[in-house]
C-alpha atoms as a PDB file:
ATOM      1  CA  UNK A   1       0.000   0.000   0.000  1.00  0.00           C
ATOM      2  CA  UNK A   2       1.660   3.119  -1.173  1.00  0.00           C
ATOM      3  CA  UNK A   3       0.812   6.783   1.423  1.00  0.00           C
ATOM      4  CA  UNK A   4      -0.930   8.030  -1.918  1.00  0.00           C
ATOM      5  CA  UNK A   5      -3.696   5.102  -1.738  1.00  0.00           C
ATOM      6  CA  UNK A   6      -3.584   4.835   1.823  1.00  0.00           C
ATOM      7  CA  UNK A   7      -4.515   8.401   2.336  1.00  0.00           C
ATOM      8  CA  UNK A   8      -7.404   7.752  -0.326  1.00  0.00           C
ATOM      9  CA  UNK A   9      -8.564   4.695   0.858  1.00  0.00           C
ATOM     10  CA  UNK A  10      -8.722   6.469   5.019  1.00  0.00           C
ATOM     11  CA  UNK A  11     -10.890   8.972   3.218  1.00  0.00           C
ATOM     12  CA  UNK A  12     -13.159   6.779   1.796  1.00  0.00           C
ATOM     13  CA  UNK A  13     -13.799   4.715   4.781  1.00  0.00           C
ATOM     14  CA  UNK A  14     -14.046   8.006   7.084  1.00  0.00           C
ATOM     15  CA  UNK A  15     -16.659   9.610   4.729  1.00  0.00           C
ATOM     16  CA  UNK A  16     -18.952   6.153   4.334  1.00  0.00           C
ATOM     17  CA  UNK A  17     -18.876   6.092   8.062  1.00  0.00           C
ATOM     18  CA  UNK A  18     -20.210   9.708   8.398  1.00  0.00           C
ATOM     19  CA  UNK A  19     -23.641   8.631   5.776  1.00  0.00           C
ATOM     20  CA  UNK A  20     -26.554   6.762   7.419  1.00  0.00           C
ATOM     21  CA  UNK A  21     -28.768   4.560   5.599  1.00  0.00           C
ATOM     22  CA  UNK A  22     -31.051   6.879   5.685  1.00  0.00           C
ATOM     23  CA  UNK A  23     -29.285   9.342   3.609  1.00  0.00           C
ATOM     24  CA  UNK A  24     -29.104   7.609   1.034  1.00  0.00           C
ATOM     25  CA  UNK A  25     -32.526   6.652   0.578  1.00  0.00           C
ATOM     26  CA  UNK A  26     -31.556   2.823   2.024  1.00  0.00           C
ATOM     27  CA  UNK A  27     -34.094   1.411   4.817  1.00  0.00           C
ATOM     28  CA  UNK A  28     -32.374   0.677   8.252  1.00  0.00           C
ATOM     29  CA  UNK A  29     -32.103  -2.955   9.245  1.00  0.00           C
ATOM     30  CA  UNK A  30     -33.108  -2.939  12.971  1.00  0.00           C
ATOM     31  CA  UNK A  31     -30.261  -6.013  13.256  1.00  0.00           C
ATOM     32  CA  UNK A  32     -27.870  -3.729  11.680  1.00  0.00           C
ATOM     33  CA  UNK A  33     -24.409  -3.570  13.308  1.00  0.00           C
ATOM     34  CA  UNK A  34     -22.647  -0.894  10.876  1.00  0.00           C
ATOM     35  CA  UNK A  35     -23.401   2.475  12.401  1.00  0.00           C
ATOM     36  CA  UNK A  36     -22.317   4.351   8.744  1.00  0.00           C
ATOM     37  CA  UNK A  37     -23.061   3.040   5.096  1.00  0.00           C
ATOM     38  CA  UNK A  38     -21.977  -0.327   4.476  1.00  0.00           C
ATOM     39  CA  UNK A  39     -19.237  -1.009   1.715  1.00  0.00           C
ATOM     40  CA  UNK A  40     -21.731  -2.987  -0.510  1.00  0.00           C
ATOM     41  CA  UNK A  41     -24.051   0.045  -0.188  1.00  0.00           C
ATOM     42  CA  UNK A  42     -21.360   2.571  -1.405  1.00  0.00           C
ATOM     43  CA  UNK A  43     -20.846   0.506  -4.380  1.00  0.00           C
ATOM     44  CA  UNK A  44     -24.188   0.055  -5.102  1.00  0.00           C
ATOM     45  CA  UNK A  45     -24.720   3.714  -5.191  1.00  0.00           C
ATOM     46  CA  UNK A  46     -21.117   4.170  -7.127  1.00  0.00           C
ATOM     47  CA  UNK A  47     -22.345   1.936  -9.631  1.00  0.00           C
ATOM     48  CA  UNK A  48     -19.569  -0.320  -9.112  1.00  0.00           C
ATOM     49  CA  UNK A  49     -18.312  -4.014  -8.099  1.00  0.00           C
ATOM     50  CA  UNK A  50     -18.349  -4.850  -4.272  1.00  0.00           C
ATOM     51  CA  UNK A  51     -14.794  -6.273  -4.684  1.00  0.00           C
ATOM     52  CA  UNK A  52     -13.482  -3.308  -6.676  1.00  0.00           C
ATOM     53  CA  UNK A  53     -14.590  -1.280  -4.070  1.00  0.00           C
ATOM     54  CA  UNK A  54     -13.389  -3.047  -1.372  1.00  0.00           C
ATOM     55  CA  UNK A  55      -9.917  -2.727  -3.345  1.00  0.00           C
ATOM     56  CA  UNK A  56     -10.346   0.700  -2.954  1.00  0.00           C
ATOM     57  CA  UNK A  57     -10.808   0.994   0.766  1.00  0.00           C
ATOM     58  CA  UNK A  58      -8.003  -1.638   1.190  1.00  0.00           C
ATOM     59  CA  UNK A  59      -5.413   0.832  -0.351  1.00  0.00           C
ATOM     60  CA  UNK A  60      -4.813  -1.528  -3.486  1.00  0.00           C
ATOM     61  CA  UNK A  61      -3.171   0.656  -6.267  1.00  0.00           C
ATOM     62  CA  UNK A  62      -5.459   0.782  -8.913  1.00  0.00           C
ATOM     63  CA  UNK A  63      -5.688   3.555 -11.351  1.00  0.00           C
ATOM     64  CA  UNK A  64      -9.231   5.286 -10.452  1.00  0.00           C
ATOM     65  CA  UNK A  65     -11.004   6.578 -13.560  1.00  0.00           C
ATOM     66  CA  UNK A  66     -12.986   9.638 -13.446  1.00  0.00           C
ATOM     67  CA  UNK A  67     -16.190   7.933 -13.940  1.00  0.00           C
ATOM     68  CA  UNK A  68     -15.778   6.026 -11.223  1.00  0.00           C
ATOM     69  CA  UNK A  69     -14.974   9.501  -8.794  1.00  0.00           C
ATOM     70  CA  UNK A  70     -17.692  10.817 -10.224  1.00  0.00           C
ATOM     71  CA  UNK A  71     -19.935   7.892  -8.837  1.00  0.00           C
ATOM     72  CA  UNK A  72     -18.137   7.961  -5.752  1.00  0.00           C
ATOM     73  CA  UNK A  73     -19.174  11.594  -4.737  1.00  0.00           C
ATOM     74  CA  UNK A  74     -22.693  10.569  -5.335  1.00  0.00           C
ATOM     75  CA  UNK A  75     -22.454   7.654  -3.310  1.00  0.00           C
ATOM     76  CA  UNK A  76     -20.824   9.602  -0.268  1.00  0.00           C
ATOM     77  CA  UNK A  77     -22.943  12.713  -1.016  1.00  0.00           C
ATOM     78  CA  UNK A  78     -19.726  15.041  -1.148  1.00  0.00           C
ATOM     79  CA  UNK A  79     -20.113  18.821  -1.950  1.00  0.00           C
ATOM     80  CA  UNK A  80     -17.741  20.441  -4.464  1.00  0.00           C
ATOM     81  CA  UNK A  81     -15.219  20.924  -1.849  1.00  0.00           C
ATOM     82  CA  UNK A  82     -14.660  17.511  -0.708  1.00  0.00           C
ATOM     83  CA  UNK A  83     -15.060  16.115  -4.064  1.00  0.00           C
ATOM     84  CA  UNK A  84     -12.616  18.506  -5.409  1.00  0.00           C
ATOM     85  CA  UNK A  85      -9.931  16.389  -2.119  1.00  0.00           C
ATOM     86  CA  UNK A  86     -11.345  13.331  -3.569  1.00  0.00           C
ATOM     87  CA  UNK A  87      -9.931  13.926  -7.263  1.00  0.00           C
ATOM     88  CA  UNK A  88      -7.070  15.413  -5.913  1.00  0.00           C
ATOM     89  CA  UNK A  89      -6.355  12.250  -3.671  1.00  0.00           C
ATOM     90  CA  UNK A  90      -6.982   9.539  -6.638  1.00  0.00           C
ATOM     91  CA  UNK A  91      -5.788  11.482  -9.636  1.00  0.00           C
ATOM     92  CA  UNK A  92      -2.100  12.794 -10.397  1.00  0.00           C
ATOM     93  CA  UNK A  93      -1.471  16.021  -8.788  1.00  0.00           C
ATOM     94  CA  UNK A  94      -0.232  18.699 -11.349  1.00  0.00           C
ATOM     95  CA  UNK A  95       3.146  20.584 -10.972  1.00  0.00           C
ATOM     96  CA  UNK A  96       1.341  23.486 -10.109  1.00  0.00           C
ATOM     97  CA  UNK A  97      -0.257  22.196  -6.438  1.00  0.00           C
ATOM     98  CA  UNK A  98       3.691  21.095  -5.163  1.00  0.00           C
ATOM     99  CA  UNK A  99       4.109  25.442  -5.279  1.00  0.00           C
ATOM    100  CA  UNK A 100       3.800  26.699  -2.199  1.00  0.00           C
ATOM    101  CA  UNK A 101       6.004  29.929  -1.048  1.00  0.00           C
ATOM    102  CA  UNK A 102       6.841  30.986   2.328  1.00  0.00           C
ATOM    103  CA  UNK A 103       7.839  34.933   0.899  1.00  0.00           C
ATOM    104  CA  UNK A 104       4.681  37.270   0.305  1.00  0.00           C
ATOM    105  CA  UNK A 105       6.089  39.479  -2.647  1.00  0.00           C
ATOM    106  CA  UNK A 106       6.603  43.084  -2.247  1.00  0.00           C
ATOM    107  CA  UNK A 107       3.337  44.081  -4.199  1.00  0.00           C
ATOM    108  CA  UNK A 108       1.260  41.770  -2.516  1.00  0.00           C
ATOM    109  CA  UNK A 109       2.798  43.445   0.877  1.00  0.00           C
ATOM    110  CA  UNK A 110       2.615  46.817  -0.254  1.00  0.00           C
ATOM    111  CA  UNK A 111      -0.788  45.937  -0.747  1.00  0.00           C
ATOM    112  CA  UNK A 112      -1.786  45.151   2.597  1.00  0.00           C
ATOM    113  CA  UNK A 113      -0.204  47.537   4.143  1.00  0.00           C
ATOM    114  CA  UNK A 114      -2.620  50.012   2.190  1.00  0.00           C
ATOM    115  CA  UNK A 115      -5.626  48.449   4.093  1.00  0.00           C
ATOM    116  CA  UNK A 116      -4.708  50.280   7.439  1.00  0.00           C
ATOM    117  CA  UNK A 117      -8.095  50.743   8.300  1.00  0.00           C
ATOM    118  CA  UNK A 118      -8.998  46.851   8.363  1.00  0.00           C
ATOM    119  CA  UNK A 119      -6.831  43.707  10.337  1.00  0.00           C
ATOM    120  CA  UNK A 120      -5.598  41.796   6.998  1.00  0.00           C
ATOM    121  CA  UNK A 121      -2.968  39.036   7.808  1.00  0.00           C
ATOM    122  CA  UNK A 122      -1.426  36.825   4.729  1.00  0.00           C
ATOM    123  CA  UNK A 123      -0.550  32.530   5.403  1.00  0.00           C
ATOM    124  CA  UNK A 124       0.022  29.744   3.863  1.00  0.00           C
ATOM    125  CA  UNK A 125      -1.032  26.482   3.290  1.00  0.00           C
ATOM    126  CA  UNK A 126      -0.062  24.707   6.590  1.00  0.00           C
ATOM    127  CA  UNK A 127      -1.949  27.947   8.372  1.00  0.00           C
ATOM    128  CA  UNK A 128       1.719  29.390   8.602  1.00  0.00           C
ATOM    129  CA  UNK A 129       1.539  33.203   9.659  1.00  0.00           C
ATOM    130  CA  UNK A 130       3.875  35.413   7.237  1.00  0.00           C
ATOM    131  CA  UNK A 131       2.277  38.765   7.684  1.00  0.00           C
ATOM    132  CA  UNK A 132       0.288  41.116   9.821  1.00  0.00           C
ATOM    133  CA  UNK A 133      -0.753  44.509   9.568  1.00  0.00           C
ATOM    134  CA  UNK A 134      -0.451  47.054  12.243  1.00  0.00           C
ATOM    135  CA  UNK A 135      -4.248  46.842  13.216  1.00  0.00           C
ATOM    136  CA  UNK A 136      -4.171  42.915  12.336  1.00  0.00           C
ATOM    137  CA  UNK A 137      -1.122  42.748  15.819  1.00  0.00           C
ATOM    138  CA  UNK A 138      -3.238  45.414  17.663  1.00  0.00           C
ATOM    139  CA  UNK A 139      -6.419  43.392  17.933  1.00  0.00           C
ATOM    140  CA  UNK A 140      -5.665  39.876  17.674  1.00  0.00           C
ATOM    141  CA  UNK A 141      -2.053  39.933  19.593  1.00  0.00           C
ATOM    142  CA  UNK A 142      -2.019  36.366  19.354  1.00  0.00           C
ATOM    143  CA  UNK A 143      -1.887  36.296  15.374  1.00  0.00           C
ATOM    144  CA  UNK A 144       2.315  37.075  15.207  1.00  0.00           C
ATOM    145  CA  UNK A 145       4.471  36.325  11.409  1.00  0.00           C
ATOM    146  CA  UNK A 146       6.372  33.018  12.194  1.00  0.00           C
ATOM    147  CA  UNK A 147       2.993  31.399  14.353  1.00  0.00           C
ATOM    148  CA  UNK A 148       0.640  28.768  13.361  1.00  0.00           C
ATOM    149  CA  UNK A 149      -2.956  29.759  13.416  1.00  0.00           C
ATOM    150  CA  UNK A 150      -3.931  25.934  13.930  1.00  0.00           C
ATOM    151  CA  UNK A 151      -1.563  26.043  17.157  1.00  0.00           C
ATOM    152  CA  UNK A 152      -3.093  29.334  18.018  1.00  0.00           C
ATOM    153  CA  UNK A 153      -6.359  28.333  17.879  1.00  0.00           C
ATOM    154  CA  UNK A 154      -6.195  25.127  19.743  1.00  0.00           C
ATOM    155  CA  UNK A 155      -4.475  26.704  22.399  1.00  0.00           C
ATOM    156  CA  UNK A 156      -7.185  29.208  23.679  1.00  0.00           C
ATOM    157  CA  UNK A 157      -8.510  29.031  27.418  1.00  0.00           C
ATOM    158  CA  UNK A 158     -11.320  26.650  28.372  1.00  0.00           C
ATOM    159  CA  UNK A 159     -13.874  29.105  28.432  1.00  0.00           C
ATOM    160  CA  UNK A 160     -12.884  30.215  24.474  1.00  0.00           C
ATOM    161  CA  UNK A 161     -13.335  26.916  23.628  1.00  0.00           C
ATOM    162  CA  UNK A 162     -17.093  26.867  24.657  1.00  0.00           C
ATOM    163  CA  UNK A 163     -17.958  29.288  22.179  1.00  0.00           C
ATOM    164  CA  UNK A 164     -20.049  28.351  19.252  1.00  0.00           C
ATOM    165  CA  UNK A 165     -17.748  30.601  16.798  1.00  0.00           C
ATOM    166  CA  UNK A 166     -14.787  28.686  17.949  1.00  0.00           C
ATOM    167  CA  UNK A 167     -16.079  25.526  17.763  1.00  0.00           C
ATOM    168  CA  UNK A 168     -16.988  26.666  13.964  1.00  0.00           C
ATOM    169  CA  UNK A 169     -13.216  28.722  13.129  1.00  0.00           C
ATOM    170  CA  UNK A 170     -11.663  25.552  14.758  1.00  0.00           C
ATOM    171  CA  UNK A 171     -13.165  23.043  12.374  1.00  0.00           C
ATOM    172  CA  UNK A 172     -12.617  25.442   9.628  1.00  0.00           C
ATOM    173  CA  UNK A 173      -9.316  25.553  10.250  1.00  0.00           C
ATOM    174  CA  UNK A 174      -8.522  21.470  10.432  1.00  0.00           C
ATOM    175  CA  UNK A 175     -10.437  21.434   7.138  1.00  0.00           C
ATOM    176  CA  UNK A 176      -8.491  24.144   5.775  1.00  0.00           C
ATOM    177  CA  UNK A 177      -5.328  22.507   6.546  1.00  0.00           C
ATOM    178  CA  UNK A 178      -6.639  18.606   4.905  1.00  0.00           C
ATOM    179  CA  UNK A 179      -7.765  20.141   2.368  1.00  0.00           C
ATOM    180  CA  UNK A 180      -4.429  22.673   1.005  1.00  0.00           C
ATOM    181  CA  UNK A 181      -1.908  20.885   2.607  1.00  0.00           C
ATOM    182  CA  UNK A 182       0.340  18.646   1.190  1.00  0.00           C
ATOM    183  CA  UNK A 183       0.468  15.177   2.950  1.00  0.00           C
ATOM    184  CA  UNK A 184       4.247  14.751   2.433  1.00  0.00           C
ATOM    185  CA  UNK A 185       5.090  18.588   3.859  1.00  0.00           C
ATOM    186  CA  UNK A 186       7.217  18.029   7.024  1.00  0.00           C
ATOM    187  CA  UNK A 187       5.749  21.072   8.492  1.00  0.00           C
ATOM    188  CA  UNK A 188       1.898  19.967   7.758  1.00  0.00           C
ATOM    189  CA  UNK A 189       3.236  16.591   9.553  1.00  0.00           C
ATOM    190  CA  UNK A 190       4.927  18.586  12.449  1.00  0.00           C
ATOM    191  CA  UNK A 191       1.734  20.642  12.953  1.00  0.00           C
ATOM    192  CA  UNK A 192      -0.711  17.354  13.013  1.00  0.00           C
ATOM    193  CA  UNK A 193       1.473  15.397  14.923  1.00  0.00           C
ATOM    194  CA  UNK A 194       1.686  18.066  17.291  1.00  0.00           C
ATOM    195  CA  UNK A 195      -1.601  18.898  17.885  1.00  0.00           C
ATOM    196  CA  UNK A 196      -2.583  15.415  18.150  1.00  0.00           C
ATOM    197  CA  UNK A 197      -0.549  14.712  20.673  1.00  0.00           C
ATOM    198  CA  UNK A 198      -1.841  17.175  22.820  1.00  0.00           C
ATOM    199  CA  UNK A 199      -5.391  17.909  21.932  1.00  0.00           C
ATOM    200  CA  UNK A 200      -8.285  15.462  21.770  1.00  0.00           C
ATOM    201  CA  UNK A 201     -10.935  17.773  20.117  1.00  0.00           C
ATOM    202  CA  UNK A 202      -8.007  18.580  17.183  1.00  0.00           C
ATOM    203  CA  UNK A 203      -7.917  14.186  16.794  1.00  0.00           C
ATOM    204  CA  UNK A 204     -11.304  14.203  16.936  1.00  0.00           C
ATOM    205  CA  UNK A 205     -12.111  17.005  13.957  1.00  0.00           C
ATOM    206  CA  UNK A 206      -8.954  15.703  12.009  1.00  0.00           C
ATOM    207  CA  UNK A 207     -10.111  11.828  12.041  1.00  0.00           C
ATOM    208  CA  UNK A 208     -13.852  13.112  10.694  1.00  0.00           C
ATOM    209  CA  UNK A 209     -11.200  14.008   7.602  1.00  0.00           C
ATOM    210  CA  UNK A 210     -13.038  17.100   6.537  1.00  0.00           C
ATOM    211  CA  UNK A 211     -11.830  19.152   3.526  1.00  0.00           C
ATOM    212  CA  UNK A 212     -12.740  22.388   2.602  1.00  0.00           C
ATOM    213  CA  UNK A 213     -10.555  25.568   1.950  1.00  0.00           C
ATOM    214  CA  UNK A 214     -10.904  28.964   4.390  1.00  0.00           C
ATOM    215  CA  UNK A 215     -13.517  31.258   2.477  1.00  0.00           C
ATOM    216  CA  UNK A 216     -15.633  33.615   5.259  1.00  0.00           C
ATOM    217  CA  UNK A 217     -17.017  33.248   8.709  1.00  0.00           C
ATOM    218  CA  UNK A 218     -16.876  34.500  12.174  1.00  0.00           C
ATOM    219  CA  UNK A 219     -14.773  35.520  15.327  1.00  0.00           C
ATOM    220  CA  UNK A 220     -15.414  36.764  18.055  1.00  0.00           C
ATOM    221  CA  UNK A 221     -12.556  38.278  19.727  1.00  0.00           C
ATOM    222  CA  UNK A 222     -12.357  40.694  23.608  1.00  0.00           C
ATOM    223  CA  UNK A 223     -10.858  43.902  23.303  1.00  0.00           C
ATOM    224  CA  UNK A 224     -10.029  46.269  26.039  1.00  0.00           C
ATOM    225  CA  UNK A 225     -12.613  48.994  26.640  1.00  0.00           C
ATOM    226  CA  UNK A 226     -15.250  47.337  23.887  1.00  0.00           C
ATOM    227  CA  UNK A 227     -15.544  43.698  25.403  1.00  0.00           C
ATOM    228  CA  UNK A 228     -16.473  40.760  23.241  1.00  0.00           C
ATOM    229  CA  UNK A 229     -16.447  41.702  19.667  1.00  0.00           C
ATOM    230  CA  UNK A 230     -17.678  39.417  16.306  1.00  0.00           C
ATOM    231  CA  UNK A 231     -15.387  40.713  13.432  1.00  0.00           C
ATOM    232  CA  UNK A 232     -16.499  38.821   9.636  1.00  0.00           C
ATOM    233  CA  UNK A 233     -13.080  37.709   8.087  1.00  0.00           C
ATOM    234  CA  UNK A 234     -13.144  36.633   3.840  1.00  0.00           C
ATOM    235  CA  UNK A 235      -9.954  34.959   2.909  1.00  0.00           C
ATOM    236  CA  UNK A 236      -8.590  36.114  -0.780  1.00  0.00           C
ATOM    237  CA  UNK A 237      -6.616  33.733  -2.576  1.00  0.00           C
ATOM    238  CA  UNK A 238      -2.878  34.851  -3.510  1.00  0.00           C
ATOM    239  CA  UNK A 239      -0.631  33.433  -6.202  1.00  0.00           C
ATOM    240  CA  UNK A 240       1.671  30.816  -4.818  1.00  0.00           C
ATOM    241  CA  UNK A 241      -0.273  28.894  -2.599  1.00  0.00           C
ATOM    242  CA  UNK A 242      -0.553  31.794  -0.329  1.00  0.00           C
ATOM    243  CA  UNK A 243      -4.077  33.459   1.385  1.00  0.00           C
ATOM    244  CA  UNK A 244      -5.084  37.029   3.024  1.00  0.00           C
ATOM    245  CA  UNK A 245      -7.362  37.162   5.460  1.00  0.00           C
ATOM    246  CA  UNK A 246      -9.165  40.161   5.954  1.00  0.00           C
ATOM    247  CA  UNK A 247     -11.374  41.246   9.625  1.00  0.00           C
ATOM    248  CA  UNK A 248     -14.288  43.779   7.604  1.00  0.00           C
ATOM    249  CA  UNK A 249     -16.575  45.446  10.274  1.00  0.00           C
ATOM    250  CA  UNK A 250     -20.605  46.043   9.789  1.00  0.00           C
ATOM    251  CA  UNK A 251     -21.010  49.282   9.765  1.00  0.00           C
ATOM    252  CA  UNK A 252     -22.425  50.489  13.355  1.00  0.00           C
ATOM    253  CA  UNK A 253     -21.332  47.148  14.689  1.00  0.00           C
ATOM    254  CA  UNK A 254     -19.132  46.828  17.481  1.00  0.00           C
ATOM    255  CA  UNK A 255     -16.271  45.630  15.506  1.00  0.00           C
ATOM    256  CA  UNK A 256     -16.615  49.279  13.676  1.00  0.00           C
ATOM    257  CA  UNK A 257     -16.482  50.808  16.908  1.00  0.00           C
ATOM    258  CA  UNK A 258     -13.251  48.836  18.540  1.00  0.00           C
ATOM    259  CA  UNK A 259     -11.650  50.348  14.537  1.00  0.00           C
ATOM    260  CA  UNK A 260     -12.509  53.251  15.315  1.00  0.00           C
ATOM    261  CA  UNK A 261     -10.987  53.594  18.476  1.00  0.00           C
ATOM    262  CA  UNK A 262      -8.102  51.900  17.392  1.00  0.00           C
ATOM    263  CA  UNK A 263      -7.591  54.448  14.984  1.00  0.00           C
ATOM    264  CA  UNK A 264      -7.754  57.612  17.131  1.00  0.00           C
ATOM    265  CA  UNK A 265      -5.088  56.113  18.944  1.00  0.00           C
ATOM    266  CA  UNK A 266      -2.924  55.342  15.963  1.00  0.00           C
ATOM    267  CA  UNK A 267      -3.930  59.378  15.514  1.00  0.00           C
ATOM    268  CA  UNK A 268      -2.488  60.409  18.606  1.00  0.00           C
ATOM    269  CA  UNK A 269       0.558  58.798  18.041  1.00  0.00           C
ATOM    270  CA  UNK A 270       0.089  55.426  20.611  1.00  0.00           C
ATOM    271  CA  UNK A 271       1.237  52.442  19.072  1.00  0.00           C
ATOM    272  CA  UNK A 272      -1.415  50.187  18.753  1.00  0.00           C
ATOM    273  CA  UNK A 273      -0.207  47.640  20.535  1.00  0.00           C
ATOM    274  CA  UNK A 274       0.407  49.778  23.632  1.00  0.00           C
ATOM    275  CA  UNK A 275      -3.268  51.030  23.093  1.00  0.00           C
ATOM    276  CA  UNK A 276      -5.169  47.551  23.052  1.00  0.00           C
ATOM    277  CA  UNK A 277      -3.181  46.173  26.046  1.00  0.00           C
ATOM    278  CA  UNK A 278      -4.494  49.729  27.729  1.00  0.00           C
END
């Protein structure tokens, strides 16, 4: 079994166990043992052999057709996202998806650094932090260029954790990192391996093997003098496997008015980290 099948065939047999019969269409056997979809039901629904199949989930190195994918996201009722890991799992991977930089270019810096009056913060694909703005360090102190956002996340207090946003952001994340990462990266190893170790809620999102890339969502985040504040962040996509993340307030929302007092201080000359730890 070579990692490249083995990694496909764990995905298959973590997304069949994730369907009931029942969402499929298939009646429920009230002597039934299997709490997911049973192999023979997967390749019913594929429109494929039982023992090709079970080839499939046994890591056997078979070259999968597209037709057959194509039956196999049916079967396991994917959405584009995780059907998009699926083909990228079973079919060749083009030259292009090994690029990955850890430099953000000067334009793409410059850029940025424009956006003063927003927190924008630029990664990569292993959730690697390369740059922060000056409002990005003020109000999320945590977020610093050489961190991890997945370490970051999972190491919040108890209470943090509790929260329905991070419960949300934190599953985002392990998808995020499934589904841009490349298996054979030391540092995407390093980071799972890690946080494995030490965290049971980060095994138990990252064995549901959930893929989807960071688009949009929400944080909520405490800042002196303001309190608890929800900021909507949309992730941009930028050339060599890189991603910005920008924090955009509602207007009249809270998260407009922790900006705007961020920015009178920047006014009167406090740095803004000094301010938000005031």
């Amino acid at each position: 079994m070579s990692p490249h099948s083995d990694r496909f065939a764990h995905y298959l047999k973590a997304r069949r166990a994730q369907l009931s019969p029942e969402d499929v269409g298939f009646p429920r056997d009230s002597g039934r043992r299997v709490s997911g979809l049973k192999r023979e039901e997967v390749a019913e629904l594929a429109g494929i052999s039982l023992e090709y199949y079970v080839r499939l989930e046994q890591g056997q190195d078979y070259q999968v057709s597209e037709p057959v994918l194509a039956g196999l996201t049916r079967a396991l009722m994917l959405d584009a996202d995780a059907a998009t890991y699926l083909y990228r799992l079973a079919l060749p991977e083009p030259p292009t998806f090994q690029s990955n930089t850890t430099e953000v270019s000067v334009l793409v810096r410059h850029l940025a650094e424009t956006w003063s009056d927003v927190p924008v913060s630029i990664g990569d694909r292993n959730l690697d932090t390369l740059f922060v703005n000056d409002l990005s360090r003020a109000i999320f102190p945590a977020m610093k260029v050489g961190g991890n956002s997945a370490l970051a996340i999972f190491s919040v207090p108890a209470e943090v954790r509790g929260l329905a946003t991070w419960q949300n952001l934190a599953r985002s994340c392990v998808a995020a990192l499934r589904f841009n990462g490349d298996p054979t990266d030391p540092r995407l190893q390093a980071i799972v391996g890690e946080l494995s170790v030490r965290d049971p809620q980060f095994r138990e999102m990252w064995a549901d093997h959930e893929a989807k890339p960071l688009t949009s969502g929400p944080i909520e985040v405490f800042i002196a003098d303001v309190g608890l504040v929800e900021f909507e962040w949309q992730v941009l996509n930028v050339p060599g496997g890189l991603f910005m993340a920008v924090w955009i307030p509602a207007p009249g929302s809270l998260a407009a008015e922790a900006i705007a007092r961020m920015r009178e201080r920047r006014s009167s000359n406090v740095p803004l980290a000094e301010a938000q730890a005031s």
